[in-house]
PDB file of N, CA and C in Angstrom:
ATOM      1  N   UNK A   1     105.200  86.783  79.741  1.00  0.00           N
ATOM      2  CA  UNK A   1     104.480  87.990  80.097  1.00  0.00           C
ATOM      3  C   UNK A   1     104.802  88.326  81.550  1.00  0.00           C
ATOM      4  N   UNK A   2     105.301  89.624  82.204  1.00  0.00           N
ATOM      5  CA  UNK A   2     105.310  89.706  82.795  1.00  0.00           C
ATOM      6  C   UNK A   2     104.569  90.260  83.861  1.00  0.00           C
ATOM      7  N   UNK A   3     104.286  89.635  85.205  1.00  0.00           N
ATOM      8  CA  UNK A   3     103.055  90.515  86.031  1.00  0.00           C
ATOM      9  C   UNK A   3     102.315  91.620  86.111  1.00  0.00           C
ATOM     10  N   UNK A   4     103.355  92.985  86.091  1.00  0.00           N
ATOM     11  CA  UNK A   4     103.001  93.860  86.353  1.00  0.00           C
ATOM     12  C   UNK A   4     104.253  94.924  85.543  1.00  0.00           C
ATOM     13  N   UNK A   5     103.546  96.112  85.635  1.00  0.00           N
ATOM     14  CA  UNK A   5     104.312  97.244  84.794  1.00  0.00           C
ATOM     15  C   UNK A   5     104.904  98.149  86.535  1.00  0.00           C
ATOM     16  N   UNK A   6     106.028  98.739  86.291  1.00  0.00           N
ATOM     17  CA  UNK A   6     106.522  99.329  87.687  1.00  0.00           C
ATOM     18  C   UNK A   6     106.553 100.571  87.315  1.00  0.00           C
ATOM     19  N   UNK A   7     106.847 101.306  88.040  1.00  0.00           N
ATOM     20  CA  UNK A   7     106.959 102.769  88.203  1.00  0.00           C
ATOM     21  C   UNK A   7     108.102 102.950  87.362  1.00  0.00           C
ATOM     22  N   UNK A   8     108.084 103.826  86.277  1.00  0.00           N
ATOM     23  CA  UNK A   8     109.166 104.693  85.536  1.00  0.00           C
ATOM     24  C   UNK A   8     109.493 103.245  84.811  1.00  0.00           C
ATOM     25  N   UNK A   9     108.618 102.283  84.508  1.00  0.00           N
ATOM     26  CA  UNK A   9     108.925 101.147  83.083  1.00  0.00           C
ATOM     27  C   UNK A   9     108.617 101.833  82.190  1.00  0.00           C
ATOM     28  N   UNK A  10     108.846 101.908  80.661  1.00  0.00           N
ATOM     29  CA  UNK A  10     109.052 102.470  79.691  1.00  0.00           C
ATOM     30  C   UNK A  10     108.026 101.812  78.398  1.00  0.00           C
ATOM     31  N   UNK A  11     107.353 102.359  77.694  1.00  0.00           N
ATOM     32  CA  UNK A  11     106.223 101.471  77.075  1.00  0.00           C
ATOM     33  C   UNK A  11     106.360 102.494  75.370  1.00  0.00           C
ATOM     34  N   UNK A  12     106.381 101.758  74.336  1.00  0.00           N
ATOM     35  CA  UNK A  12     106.093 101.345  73.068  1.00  0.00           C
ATOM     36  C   UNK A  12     105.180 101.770  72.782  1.00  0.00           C
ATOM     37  N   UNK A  13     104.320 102.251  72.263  1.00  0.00           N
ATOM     38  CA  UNK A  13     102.282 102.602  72.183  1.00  0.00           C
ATOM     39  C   UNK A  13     102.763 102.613  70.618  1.00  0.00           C
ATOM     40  N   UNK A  14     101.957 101.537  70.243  1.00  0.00           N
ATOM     41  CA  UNK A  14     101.573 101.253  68.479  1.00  0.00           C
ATOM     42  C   UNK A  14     100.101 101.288  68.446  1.00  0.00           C
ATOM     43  N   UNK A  15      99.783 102.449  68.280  1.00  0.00           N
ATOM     44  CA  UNK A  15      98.034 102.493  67.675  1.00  0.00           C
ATOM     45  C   UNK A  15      97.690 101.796  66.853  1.00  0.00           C
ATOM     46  N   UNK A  16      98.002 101.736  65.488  1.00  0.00           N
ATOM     47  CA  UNK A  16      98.017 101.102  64.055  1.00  0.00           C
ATOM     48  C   UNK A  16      97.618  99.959  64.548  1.00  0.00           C
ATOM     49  N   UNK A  17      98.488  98.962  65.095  1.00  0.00           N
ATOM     50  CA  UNK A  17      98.106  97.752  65.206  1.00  0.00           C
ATOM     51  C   UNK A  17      96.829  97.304  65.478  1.00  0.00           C
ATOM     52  N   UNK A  18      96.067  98.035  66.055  1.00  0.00           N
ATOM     53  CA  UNK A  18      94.597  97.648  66.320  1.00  0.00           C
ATOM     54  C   UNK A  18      93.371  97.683  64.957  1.00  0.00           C
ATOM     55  N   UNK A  19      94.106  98.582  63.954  1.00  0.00           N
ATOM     56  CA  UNK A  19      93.300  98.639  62.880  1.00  0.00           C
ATOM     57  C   UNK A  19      93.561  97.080  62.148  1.00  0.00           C
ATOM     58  N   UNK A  20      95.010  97.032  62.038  1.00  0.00           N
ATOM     59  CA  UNK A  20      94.454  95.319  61.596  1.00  0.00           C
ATOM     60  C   UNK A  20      94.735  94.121  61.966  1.00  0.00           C
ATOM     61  N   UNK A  21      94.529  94.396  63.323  1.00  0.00           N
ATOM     62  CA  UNK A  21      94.676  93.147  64.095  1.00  0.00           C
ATOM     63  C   UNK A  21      93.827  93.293  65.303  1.00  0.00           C
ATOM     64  N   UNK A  22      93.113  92.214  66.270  1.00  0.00           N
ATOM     65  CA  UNK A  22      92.443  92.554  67.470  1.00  0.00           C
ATOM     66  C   UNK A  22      93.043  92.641  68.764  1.00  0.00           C
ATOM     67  N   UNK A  23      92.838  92.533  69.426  1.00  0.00           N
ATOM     68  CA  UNK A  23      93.085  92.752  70.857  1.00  0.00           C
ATOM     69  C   UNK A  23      92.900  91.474  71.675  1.00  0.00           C
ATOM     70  N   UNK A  24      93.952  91.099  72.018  1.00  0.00           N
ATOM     71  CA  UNK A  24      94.218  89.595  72.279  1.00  0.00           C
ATOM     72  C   UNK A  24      94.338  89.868  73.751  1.00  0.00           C
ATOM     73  N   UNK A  25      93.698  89.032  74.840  1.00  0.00           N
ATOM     74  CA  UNK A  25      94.361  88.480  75.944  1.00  0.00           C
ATOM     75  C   UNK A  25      95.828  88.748  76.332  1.00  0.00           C
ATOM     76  N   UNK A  26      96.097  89.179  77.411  1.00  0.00           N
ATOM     77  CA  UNK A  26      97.481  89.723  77.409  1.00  0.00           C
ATOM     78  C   UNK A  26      98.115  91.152  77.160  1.00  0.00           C
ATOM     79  N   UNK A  27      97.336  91.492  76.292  1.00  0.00           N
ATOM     80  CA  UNK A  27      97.706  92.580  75.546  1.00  0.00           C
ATOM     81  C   UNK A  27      97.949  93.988  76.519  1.00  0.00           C
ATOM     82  N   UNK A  28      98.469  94.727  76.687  1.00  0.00           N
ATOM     83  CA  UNK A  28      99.039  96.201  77.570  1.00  0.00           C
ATOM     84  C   UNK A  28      98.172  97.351  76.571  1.00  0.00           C
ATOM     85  N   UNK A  29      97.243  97.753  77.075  1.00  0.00           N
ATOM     86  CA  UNK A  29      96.222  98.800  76.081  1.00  0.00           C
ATOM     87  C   UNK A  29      96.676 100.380  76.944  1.00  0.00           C
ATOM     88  N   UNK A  30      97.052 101.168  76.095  1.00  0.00           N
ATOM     89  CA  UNK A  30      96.820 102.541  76.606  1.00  0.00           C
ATOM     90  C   UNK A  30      95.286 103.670  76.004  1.00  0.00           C
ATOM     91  N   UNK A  31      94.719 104.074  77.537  1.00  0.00           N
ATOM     92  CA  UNK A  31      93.434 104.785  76.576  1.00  0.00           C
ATOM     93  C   UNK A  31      93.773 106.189  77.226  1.00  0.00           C
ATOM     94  N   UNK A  32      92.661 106.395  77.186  1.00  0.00           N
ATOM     95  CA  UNK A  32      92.418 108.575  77.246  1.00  0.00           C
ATOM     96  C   UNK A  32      91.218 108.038  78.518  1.00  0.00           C
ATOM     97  N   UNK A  33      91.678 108.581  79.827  1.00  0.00           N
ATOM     98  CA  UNK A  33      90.385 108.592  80.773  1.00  0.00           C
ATOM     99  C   UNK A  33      88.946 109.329  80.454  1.00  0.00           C
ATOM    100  N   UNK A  34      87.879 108.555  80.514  1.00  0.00           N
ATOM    101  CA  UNK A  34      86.792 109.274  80.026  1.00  0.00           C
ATOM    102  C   UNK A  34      86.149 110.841  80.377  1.00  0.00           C
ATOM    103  N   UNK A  35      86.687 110.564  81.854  1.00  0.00           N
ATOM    104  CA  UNK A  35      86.123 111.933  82.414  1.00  0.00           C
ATOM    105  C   UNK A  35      87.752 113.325  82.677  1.00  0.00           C
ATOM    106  N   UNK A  36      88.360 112.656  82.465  1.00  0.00           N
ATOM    107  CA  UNK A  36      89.609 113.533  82.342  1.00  0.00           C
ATOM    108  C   UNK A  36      90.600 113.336  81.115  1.00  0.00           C
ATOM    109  N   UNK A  37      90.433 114.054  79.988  1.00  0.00           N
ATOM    110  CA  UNK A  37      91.343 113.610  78.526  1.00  0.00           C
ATOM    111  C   UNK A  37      92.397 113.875  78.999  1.00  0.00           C
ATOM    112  N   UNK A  38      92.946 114.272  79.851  1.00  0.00           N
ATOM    113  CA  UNK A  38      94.605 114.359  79.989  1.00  0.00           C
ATOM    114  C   UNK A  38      95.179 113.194  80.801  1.00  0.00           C
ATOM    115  N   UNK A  39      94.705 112.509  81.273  1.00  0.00           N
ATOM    116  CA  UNK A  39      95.198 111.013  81.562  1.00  0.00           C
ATOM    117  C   UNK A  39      95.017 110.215  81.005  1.00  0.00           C
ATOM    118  N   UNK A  40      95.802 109.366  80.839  1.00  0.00           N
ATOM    119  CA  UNK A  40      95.976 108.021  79.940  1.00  0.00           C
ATOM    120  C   UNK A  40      95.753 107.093  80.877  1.00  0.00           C
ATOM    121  N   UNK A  41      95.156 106.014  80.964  1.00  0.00           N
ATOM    122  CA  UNK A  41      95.475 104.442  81.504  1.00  0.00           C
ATOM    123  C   UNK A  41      95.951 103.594  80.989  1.00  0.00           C
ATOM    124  N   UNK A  42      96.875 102.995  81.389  1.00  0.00           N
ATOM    125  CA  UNK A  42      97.636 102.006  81.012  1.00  0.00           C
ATOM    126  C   UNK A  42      97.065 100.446  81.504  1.00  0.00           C
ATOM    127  N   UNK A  43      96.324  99.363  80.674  1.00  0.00           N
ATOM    128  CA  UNK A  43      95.910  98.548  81.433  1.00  0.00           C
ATOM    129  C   UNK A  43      96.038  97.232  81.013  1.00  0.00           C
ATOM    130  N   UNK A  44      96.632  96.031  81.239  1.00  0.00           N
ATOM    131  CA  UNK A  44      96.600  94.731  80.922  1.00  0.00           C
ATOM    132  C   UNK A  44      94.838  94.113  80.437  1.00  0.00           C
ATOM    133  N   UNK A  45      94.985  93.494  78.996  1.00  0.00           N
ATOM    134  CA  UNK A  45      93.643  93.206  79.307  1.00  0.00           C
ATOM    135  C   UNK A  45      93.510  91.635  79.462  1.00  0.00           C
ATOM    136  N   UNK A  46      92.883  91.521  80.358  1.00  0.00           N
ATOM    137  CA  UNK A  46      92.463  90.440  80.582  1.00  0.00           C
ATOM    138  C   UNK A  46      91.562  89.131  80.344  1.00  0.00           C
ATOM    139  N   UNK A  47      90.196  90.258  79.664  1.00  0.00           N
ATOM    140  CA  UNK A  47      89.074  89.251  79.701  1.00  0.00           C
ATOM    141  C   UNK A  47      88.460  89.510  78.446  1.00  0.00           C
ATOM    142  N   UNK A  48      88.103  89.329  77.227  1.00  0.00           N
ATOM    143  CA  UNK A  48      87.557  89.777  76.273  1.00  0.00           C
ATOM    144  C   UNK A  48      86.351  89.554  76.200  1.00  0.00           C
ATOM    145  N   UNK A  49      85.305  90.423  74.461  1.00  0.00           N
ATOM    146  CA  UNK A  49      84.064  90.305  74.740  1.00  0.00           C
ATOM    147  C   UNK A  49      83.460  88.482  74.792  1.00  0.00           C
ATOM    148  N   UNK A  50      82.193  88.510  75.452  1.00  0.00           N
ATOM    149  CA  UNK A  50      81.884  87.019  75.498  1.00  0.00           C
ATOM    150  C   UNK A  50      82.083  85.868  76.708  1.00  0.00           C
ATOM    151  N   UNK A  51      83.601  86.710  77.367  1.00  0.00           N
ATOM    152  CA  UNK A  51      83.966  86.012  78.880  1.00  0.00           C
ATOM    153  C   UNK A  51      83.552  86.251  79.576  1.00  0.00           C
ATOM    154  N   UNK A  52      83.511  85.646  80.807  1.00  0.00           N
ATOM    155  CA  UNK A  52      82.567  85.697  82.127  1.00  0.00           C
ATOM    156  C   UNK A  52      83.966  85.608  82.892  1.00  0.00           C
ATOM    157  N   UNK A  53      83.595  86.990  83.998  1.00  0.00           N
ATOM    158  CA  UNK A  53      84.388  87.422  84.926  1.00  0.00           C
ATOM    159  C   UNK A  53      84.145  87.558  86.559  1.00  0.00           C
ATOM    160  N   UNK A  54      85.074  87.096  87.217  1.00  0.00           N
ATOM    161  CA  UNK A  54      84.666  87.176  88.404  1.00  0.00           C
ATOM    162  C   UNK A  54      85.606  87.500  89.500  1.00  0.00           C
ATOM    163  N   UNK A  55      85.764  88.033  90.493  1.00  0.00           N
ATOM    164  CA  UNK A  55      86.841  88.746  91.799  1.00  0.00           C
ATOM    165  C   UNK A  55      85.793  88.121  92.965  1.00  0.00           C
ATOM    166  N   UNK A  56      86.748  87.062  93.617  1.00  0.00           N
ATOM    167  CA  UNK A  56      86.111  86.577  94.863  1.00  0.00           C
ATOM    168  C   UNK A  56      87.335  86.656  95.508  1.00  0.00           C
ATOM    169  N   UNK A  57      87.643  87.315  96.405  1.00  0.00           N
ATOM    170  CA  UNK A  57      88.538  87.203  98.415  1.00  0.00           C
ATOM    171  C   UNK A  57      89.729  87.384  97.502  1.00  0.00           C
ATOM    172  N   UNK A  58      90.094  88.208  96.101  1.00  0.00           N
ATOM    173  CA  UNK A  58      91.637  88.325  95.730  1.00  0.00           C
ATOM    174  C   UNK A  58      91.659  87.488  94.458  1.00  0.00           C
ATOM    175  N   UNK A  59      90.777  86.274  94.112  1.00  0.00           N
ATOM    176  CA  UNK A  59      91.042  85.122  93.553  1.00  0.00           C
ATOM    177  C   UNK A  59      90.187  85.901  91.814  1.00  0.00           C
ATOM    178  N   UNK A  60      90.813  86.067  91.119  1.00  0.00           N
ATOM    179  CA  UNK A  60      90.283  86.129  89.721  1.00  0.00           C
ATOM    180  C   UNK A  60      89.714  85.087  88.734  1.00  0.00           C
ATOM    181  N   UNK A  61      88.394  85.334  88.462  1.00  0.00           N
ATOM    182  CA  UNK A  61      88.234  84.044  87.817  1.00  0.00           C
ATOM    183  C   UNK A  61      87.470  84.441  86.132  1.00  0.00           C
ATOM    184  N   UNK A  62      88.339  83.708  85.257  1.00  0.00           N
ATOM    185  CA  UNK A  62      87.871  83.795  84.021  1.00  0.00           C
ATOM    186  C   UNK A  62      87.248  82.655  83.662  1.00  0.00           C
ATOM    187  N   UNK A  63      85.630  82.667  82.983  1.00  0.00           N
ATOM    188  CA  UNK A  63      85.244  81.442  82.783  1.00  0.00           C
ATOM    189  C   UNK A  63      85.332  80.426  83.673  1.00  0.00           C
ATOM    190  N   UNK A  64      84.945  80.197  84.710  1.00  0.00           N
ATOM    191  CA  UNK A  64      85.375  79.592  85.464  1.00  0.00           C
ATOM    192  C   UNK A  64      86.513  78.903  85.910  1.00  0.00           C
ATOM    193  N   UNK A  65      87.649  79.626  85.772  1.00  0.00           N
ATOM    194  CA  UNK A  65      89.080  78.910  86.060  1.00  0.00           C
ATOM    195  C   UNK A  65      89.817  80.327  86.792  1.00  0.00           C
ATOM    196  N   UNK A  66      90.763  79.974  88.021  1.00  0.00           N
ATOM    197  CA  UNK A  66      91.195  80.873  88.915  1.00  0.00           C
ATOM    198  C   UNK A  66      92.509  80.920  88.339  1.00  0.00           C
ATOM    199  N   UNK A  67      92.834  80.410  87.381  1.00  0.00           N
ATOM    200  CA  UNK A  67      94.262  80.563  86.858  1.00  0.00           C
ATOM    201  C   UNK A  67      95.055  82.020  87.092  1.00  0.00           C
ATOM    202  N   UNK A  68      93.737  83.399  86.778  1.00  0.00           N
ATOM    203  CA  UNK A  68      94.821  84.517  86.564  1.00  0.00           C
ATOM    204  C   UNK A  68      95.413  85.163  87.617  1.00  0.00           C
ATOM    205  N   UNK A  69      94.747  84.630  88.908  1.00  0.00           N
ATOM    206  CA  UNK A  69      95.524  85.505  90.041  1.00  0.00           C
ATOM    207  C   UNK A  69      96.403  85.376  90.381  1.00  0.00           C
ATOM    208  N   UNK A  70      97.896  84.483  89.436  1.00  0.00           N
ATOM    209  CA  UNK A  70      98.961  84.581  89.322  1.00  0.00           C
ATOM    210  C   UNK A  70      99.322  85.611  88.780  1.00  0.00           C
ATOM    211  N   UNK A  71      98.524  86.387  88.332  1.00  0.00           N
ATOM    212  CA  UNK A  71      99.099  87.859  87.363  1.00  0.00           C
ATOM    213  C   UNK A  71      99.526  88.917  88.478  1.00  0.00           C
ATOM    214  N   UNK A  72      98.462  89.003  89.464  1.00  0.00           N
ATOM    215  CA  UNK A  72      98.655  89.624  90.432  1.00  0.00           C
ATOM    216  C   UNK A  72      98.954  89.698  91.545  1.00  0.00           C
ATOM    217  N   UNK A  73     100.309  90.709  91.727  1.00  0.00           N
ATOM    218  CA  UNK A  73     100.916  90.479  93.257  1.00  0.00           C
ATOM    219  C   UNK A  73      99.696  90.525  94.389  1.00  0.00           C
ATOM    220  N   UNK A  74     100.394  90.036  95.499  1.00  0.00           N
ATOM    221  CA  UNK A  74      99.492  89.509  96.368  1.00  0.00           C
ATOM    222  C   UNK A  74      98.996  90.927  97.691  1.00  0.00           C
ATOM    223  N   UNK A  75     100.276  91.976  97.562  1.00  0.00           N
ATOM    224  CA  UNK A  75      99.623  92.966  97.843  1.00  0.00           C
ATOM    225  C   UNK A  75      98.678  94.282  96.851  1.00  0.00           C
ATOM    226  N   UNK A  76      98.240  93.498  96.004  1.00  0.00           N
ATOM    227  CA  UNK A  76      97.435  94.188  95.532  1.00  0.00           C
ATOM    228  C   UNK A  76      96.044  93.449  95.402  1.00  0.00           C
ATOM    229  N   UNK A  77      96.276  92.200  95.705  1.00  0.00           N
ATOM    230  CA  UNK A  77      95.122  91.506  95.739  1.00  0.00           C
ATOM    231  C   UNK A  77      93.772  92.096  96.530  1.00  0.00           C
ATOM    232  N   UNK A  78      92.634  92.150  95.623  1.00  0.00           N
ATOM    233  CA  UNK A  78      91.033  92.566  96.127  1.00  0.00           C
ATOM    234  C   UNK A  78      90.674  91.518  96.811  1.00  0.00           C
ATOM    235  N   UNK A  79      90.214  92.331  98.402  1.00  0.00           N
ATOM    236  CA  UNK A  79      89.367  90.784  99.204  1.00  0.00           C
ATOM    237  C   UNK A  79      88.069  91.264  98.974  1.00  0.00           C
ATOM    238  N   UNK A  80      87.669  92.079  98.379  1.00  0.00           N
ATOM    239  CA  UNK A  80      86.078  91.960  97.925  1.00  0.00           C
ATOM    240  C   UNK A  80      85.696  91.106  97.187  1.00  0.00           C
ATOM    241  N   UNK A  81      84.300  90.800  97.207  1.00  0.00           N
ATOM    242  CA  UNK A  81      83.885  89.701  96.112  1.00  0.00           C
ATOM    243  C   UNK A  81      82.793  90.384  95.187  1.00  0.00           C
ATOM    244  N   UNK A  82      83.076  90.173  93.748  1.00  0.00           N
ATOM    245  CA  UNK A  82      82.138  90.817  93.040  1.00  0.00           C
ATOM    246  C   UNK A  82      81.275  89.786  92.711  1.00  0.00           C
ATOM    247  N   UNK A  83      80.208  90.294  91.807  1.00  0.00           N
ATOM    248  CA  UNK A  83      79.710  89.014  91.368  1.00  0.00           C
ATOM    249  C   UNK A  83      80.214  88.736  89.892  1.00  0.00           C
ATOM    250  N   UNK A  84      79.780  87.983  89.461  1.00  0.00           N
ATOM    251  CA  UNK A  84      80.113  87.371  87.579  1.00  0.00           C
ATOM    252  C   UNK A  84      79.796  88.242  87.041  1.00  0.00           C
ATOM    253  N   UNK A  85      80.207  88.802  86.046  1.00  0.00           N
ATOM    254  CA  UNK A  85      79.518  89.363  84.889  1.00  0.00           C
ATOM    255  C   UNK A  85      80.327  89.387  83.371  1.00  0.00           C
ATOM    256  N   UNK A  86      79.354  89.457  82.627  1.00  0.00           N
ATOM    257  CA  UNK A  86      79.720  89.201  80.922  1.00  0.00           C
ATOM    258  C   UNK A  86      80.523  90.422  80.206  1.00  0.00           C
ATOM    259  N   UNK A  87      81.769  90.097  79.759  1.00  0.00           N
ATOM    260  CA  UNK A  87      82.504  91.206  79.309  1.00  0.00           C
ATOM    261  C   UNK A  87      81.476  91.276  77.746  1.00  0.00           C
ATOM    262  N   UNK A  88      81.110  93.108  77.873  1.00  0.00           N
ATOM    263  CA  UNK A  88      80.626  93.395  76.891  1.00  0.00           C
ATOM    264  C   UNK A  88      81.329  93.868  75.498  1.00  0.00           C
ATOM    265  N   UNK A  89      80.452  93.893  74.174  1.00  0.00           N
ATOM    266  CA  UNK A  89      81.239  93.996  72.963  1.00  0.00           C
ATOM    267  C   UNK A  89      81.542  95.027  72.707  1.00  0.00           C
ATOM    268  N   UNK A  90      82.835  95.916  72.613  1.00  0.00           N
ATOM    269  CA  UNK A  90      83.427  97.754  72.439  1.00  0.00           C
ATOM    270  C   UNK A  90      83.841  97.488  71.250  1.00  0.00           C
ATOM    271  N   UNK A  91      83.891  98.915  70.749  1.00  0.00           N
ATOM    272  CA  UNK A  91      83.869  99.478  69.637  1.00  0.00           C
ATOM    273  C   UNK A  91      85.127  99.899  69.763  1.00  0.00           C
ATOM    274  N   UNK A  92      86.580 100.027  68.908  1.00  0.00           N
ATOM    275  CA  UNK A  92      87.606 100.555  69.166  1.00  0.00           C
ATOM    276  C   UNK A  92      87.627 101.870  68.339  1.00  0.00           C
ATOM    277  N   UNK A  93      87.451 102.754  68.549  1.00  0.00           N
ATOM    278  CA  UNK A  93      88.105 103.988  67.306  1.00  0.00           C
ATOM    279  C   UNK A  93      89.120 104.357  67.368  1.00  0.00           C
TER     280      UNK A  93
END
């Protein structure tokens, strides 16, 4: 898997697949921005429903393990600290 998506990388979008299969860790999701339908986000997901998430000084932590902030380059790294919180259960349509 690679880190990050770059400017003018080129992306695949298979909708279907979500009807019969889930959404795994890893996975590159494209949506429709909520407050603007003409943008799309493109976003790595990271944490699914049930995990506990956390951003301390850059350092990402899933479930308590800092493993993922190898995903992210280091100038993009957040020095804010959030607190924990529980990824909630979504509905895909």
């Amino acid at each position: 898997m690679l880190p990050r998506l770059e400017d003018r990388d080129r992306l695949f979008i298979n909708k279907f697949v979500y009807h019969i299969s889930a959404i795994k860790r890893g996975d590159v999701v494209v949506f429709r921005y909520p407050r603007d339908l003409e943008k799309s986000y493109i976003k790595r997901v990271i944490a699914l429903p049930g995990d506990h998430l956390r951003i301390d000084h850059g350092t990402v932590w899933l479930n308590g393990n800092g493993r993922l902030s190898a995903m992210f380059p280091r100038s993009t790294a957040m020095t804010d600290r959030w607190p924990r919180w529980l990824c909630p259960q979504v509905t895909i349509s």
